[in-house]
N, C-alpha and C. Protein backbone atom coordinates (compact mmCIF):
# COMPACT_ATOMS: atom_id res chain seq x y z
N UNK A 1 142.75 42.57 -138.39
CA UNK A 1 141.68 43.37 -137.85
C UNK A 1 141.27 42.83 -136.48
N UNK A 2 141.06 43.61 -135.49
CA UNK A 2 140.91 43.41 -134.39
C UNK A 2 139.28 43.36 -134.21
N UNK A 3 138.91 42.29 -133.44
CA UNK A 3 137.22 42.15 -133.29
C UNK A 3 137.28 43.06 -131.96
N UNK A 4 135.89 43.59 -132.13
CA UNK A 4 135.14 44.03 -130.95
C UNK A 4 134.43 43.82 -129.53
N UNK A 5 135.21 43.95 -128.60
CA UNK A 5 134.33 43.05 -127.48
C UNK A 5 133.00 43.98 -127.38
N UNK A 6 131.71 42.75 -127.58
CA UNK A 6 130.33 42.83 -127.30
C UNK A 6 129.81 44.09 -125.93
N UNK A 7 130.81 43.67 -125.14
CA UNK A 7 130.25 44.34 -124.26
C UNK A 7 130.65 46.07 -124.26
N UNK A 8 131.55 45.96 -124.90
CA UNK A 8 131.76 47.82 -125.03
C UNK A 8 131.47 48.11 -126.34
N UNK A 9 130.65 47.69 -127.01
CA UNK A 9 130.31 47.99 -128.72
C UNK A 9 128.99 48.30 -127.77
N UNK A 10 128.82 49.47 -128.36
CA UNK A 10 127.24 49.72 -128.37
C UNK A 10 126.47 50.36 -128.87
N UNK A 11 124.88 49.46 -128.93
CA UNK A 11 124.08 49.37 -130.20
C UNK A 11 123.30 50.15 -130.18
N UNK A 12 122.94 51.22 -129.36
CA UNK A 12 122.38 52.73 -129.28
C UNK A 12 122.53 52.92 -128.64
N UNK A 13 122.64 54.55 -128.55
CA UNK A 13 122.73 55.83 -127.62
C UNK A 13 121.60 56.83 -127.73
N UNK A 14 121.38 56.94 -126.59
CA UNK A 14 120.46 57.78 -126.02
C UNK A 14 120.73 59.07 -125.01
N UNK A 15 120.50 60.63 -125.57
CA UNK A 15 120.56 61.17 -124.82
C UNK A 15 118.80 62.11 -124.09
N UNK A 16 118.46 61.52 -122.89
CA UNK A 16 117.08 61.76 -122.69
C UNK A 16 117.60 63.60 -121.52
N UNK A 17 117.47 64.27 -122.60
CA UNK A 17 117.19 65.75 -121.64
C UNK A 17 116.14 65.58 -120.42
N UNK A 18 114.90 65.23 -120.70
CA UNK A 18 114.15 65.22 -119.91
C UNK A 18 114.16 64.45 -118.42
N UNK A 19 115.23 63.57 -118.56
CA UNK A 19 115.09 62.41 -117.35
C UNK A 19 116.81 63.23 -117.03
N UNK A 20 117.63 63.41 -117.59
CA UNK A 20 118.99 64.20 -117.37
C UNK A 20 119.87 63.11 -117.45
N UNK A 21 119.45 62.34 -118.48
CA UNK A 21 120.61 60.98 -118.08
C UNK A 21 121.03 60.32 -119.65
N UNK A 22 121.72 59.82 -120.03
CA UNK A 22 122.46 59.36 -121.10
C UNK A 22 122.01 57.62 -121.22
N UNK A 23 121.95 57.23 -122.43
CA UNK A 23 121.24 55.72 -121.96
C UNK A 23 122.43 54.75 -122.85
N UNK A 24 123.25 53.95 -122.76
CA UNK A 24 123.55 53.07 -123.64
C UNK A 24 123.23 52.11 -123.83
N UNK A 25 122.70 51.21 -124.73
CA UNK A 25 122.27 49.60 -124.72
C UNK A 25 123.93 48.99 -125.55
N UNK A 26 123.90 48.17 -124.88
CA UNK A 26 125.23 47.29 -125.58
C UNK A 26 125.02 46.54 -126.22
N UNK A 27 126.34 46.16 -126.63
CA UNK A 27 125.16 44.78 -128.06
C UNK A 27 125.61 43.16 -127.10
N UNK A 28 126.10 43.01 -125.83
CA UNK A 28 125.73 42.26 -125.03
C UNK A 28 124.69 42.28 -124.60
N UNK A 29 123.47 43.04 -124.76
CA UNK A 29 122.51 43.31 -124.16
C UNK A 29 122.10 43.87 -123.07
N UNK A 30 123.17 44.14 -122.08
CA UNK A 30 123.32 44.92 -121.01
C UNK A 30 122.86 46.40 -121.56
N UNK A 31 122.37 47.10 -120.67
CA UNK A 31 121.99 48.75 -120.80
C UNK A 31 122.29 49.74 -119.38
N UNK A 32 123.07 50.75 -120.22
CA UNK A 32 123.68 51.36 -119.13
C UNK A 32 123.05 52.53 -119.04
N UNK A 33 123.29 53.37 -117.81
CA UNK A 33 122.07 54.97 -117.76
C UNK A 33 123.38 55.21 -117.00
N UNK A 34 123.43 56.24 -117.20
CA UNK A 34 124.34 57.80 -116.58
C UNK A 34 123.74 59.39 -116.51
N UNK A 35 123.49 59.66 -115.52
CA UNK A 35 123.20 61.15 -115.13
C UNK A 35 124.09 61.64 -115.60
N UNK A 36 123.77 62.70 -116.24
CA UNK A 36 124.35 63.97 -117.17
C UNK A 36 125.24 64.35 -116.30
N UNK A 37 124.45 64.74 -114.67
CA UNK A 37 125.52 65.48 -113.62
C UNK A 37 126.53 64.22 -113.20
N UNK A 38 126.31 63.30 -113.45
CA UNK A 38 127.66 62.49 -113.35
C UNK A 38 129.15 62.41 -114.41
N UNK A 39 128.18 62.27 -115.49
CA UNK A 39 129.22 62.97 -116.60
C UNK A 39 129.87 63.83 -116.57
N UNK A 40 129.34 64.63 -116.36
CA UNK A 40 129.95 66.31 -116.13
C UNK A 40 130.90 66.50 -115.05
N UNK A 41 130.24 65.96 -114.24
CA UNK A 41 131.48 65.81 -113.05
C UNK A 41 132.83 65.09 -112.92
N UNK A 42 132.40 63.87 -114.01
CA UNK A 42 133.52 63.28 -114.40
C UNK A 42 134.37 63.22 -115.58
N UNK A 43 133.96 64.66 -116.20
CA UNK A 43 134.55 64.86 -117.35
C UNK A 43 135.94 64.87 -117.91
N UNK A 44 136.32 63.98 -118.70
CA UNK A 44 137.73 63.49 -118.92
C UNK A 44 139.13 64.17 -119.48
N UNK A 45 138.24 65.48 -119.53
CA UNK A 45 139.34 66.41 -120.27
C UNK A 45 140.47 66.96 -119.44
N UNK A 46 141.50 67.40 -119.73
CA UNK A 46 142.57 67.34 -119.06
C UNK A 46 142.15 69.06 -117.78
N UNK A 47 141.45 70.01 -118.38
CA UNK A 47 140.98 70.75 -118.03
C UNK A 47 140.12 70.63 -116.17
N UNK A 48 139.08 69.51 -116.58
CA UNK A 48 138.54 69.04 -115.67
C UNK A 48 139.08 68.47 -114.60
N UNK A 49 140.02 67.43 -115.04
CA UNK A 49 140.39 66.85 -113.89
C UNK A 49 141.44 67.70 -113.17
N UNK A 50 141.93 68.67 -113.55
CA UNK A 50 142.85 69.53 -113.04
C UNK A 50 141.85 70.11 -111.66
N UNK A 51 141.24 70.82 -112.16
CA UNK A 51 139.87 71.26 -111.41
C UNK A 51 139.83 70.20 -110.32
N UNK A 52 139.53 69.12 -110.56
CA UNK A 52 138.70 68.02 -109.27
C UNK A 52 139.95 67.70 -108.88
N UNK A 53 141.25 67.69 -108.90
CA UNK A 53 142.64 67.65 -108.26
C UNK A 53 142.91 68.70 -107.39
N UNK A 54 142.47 70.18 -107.55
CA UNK A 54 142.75 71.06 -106.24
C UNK A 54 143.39 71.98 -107.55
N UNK A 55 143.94 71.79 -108.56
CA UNK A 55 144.52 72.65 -109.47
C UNK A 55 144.16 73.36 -110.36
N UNK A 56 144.21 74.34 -111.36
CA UNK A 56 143.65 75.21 -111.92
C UNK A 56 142.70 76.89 -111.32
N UNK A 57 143.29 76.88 -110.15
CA UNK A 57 142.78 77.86 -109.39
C UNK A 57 143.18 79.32 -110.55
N UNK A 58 144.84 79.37 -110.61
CA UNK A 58 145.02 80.61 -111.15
C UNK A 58 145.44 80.30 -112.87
N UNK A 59 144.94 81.63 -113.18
CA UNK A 59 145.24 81.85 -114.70
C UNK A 59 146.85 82.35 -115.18
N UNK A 60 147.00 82.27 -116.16
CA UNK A 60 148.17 82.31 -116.74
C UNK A 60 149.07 83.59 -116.21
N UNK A 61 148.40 84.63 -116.06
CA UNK A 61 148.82 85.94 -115.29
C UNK A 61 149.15 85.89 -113.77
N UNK A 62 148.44 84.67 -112.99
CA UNK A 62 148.32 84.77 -111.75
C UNK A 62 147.34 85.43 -110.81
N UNK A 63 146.35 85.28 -111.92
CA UNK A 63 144.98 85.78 -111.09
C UNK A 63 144.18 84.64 -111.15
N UNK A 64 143.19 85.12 -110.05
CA UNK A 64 142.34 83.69 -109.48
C UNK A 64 141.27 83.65 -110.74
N UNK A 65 141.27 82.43 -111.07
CA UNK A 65 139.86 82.34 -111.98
C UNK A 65 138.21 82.40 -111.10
N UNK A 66 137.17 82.97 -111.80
CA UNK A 66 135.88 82.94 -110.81
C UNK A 66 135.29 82.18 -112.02
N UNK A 67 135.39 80.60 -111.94
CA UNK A 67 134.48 79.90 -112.82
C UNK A 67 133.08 80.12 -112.28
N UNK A 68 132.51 80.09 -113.80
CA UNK A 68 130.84 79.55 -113.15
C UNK A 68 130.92 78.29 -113.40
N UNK A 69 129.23 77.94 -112.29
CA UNK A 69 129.47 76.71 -112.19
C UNK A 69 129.28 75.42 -113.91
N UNK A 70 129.15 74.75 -113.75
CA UNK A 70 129.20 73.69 -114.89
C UNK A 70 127.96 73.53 -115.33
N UNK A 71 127.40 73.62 -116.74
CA UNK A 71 126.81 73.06 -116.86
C UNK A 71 126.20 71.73 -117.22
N UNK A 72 124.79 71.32 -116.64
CA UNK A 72 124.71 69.37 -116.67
C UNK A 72 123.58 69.16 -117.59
N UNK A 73 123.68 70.30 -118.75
CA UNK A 73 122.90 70.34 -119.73
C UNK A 73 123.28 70.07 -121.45
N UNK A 74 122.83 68.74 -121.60
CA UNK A 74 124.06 68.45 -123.15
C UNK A 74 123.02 69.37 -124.25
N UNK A 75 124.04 69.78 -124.92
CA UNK A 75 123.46 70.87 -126.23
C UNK A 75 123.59 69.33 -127.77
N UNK A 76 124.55 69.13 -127.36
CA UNK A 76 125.17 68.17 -128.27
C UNK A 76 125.84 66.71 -128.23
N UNK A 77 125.72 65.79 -128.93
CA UNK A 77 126.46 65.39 -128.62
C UNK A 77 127.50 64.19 -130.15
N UNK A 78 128.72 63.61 -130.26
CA UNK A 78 129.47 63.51 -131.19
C UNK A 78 129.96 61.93 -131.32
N UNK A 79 129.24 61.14 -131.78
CA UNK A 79 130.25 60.01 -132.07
C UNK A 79 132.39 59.87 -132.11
N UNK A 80 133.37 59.71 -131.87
CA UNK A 80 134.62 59.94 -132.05
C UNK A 80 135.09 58.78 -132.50
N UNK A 81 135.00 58.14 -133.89
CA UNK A 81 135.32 57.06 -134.28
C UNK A 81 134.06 55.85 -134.07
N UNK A 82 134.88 54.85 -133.66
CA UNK A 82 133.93 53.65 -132.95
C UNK A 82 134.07 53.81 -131.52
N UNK A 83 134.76 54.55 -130.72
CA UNK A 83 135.43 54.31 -129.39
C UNK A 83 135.07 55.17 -128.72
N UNK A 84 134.23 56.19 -128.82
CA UNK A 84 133.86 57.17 -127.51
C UNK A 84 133.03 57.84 -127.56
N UNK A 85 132.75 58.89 -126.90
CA UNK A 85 131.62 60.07 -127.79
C UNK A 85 131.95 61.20 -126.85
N UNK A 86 131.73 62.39 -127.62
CA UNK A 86 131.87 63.88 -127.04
C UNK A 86 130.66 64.25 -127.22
N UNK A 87 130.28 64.79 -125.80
CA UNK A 87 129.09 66.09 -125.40
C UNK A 87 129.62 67.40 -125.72
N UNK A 88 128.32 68.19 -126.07
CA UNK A 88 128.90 69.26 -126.12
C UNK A 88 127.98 69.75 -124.78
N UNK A 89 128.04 70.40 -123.78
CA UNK A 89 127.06 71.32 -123.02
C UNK A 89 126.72 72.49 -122.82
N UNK A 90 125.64 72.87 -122.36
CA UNK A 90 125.02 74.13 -122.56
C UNK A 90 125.67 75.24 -122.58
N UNK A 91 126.75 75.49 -121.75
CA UNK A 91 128.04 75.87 -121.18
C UNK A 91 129.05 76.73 -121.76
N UNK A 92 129.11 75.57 -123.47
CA UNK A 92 130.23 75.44 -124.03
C UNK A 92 131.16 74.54 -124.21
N UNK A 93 131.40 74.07 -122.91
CA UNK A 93 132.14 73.05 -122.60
C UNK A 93 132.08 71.68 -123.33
N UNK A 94 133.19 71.61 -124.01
CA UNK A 94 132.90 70.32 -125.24
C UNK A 94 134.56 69.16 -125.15
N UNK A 95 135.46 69.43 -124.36
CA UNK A 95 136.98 68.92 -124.36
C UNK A 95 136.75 67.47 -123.93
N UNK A 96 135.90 66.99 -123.08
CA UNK A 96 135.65 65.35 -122.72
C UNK A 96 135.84 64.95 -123.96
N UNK A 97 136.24 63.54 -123.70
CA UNK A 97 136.23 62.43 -124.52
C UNK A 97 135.77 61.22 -123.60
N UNK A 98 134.81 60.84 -123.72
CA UNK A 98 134.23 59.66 -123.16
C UNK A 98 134.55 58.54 -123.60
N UNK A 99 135.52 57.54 -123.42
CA UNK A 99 135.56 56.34 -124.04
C UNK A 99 134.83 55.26 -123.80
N UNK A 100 134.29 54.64 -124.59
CA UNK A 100 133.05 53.11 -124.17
C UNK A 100 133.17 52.18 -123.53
N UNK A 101 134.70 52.12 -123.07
CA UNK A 101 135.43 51.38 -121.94
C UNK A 101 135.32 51.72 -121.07
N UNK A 102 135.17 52.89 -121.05
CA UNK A 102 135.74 53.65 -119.36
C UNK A 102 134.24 53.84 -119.07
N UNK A 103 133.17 53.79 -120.08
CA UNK A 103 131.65 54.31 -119.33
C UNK A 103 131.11 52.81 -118.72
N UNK A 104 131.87 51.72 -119.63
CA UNK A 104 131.52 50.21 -119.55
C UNK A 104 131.75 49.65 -117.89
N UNK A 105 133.09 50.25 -117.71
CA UNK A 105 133.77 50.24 -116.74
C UNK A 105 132.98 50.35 -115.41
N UNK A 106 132.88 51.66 -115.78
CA UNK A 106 132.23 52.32 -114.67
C UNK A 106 130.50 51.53 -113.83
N UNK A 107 130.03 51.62 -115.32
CA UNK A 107 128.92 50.98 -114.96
C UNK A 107 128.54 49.81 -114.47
N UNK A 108 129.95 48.80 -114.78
CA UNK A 108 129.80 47.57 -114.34
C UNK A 108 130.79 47.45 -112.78
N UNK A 109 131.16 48.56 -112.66
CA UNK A 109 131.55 48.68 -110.83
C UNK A 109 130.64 49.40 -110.46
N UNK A 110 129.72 49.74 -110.70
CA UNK A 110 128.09 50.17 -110.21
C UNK A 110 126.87 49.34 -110.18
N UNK A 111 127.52 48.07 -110.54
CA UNK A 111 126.37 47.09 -110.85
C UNK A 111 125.27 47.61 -111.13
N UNK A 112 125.53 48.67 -112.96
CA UNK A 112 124.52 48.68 -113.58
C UNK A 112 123.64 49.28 -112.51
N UNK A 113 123.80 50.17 -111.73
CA UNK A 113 122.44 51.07 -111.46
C UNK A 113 123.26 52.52 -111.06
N UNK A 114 122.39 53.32 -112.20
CA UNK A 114 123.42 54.90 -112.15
C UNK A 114 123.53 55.33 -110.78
N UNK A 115 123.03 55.08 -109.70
CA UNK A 115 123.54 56.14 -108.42
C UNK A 115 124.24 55.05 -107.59
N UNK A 116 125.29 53.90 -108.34
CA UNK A 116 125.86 53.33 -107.51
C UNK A 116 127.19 53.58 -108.38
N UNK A 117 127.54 54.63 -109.72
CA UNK A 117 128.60 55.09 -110.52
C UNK A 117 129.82 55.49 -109.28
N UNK A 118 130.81 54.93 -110.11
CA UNK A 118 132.00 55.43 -109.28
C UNK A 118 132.44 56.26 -109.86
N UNK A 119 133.49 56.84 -109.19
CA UNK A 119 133.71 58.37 -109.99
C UNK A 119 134.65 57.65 -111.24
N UNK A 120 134.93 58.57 -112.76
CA UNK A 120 135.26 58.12 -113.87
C UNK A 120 136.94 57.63 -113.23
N UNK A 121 137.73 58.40 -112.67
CA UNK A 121 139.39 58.54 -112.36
C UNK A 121 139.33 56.44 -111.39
N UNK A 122 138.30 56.45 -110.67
CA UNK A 122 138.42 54.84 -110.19
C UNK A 122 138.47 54.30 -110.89
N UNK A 123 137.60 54.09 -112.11
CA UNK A 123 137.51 52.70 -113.01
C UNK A 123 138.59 52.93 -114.18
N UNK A 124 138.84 54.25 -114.27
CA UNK A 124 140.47 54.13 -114.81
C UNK A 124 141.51 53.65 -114.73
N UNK A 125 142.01 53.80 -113.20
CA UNK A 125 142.96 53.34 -112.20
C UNK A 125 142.51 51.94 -112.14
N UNK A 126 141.77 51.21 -112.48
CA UNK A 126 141.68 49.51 -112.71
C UNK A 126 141.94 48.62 -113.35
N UNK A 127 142.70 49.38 -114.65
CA UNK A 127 143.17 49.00 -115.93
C UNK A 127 144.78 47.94 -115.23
């Protein structure tokens, strides 16, 4: 059995609608905050990042898609094992998979303050 590193185990989640931001406390004791509209923007689904690549313009027929825009409003949201969690948003939009690494990641090349987040695809590419 494989132990858990402290710093990506974490010991509550918080999603605060009102402030628009996601809260994690770790069980290192570190606590992380993420804007919803950062999430959203960096949403991990294969869908999304197509989108923030320049791709997904046309549909299967060859007509242009007219997305609306995204919403940065969570309806829901899903534990996925021990290792990640899925939002659902106002939207619909539910395909992210957030892993606790990659939010860990992120936050700690932001030195822990949400408007210094790098986008999710950087702290990927660091592995």
């Amino acid at each position: 059995m494989q132990a858990f590193d402290p710093r990506t185990r974490p010991v509550d989640l918080t999603v605060d609608r009102a402030a628009g931001a996601f809260r994690i406390a770790w069980q290192d004791g570190q606590t992380s905050v993420y804007p919803l509209v950062w999430l959203r923007e960096n949403c991990p689904c294969a869908e999304c990042g197509e989108k923030r690549h320049g791709g997904g313009q046309e549909d299967a027929t060859g007509m242009i898609r007219l997305d609306l825009p995204p919403s940065y409003e969570v309806s829901n949201a899903v534990l996925i094992g021990n290792y990640a969690i899925q939002f659902e948003w106002t939207d619909g939009h539910y395909a992210g998979i957030y892993a606790f690494t990659d939010l860990r990641r992120a936050s700690e090349e932001g030195g822990f303050d949400p408007d210094k987040l790098p986008p999710m695809q950087a702290a990927k590419e660091t592995r």
